[in-house]
Protein backbone atom coordinates (compact mmCIF):
# COMPACT_ATOMS: atom_id res chain seq x y z
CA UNK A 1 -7.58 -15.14 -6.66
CA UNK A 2 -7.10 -14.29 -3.07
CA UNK A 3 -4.21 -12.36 -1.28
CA UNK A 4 -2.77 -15.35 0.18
CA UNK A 5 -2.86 -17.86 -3.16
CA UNK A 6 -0.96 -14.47 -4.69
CA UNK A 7 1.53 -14.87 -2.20
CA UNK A 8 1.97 -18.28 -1.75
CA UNK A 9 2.93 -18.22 -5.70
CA UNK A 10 5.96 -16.33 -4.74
CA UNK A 11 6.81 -18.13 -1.34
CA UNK A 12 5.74 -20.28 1.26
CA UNK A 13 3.73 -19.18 4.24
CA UNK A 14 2.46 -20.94 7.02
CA UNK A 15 -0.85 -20.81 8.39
CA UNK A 16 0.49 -19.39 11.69
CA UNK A 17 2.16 -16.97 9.70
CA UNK A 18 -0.61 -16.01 7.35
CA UNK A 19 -3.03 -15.07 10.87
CA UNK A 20 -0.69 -12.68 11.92
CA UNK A 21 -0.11 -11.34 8.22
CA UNK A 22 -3.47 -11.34 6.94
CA UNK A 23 -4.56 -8.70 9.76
CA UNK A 24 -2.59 -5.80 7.27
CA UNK A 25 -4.92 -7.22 4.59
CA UNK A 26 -8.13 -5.14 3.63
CA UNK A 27 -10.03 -4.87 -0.02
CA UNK A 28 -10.59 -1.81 -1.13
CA UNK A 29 -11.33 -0.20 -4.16
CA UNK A 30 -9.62 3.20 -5.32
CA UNK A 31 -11.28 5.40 -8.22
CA UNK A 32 -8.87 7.59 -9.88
CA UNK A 33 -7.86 10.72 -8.36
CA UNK A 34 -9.01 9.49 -4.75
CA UNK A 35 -6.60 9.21 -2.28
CA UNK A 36 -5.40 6.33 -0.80
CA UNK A 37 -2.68 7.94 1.91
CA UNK A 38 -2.04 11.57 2.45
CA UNK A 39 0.76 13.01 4.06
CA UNK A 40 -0.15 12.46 8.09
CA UNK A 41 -2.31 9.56 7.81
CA UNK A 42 -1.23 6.61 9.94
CA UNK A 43 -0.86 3.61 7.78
CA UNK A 44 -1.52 0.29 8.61
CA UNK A 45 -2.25 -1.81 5.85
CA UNK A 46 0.20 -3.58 3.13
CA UNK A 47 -1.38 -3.11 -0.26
CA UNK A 48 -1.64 -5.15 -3.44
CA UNK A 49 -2.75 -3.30 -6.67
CA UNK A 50 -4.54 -5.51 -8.73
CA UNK A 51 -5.04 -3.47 -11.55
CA UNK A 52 -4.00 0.21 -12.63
CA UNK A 53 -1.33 2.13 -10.67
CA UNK A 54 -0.86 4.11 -7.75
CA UNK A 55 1.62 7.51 -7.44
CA UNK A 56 3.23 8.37 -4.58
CA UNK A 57 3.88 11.96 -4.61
CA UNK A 58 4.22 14.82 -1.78
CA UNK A 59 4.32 18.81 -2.28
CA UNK A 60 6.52 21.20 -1.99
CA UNK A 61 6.55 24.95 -2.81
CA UNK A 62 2.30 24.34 -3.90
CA UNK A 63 3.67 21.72 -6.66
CA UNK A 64 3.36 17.85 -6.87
CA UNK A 65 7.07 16.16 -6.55
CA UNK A 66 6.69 12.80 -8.03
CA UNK A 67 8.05 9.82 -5.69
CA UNK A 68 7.53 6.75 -7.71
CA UNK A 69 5.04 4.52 -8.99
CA UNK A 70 3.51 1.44 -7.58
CA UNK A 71 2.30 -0.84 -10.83
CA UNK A 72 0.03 -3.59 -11.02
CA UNK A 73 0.54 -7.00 -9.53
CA UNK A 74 2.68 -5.30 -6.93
CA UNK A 75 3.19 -5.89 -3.29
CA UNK A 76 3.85 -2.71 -1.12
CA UNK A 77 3.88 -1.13 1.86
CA UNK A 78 5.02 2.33 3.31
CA UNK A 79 7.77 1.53 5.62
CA UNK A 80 5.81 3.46 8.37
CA UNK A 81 3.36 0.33 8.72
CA UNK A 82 6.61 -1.10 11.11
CA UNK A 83 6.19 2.17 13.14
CA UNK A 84 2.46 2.18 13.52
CA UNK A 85 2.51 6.06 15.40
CA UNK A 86 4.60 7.41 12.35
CA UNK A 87 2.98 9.49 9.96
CA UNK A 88 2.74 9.01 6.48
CA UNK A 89 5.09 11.57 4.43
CA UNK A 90 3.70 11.26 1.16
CA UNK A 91 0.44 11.22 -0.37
CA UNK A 92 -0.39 7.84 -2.70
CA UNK A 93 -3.69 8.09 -5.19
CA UNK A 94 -4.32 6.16 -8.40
């Protein structure tokens, strides 16, 4: 199943819409343990976890401080994608 039949299950999108969407679209696989954002990265893409889960975490005093999680079947972004020369705060890894 692509990423656009996923989302058009959940609402309607135009083809105009969809070109300028689909450019924040990229497949990638993750193993676990690699990271997928660390804190400073620019991010650019929206991301859809097909299967598994991702944590969001950053450090502080040399320990991990848990965020959140992103689970499967998920649509997200980090709000920085609207601000493309923001840096990423956190670091996100399956």
């Amino acid at each position: 199943m692509t990423i656009k039949s996923k989302l058009t299950n959940v609402t309607l999108i135009e083809d105009e819409a969809w070109n300028d969407f689909e450019q924040f679209f990229a497949e990638k696989t993750i193993r676990k343990n690699e990271v997928l954002w660390k804190a400073g990265d620019t991010c650019r893409h929206l991301i859809y976890i097909s299967k598994g889960l991702i944590r969001v975490y950053n450090t502080k005093d040399d320990k991990e401080v848990t965020h959140s999680f992103i689970l499967k079947k998920v649509f997200s972004m980090m709000i920085t994608v609207l601000y493309p020369n923001n840096p990423v705060a956190v670091i996100m890894k399956p």
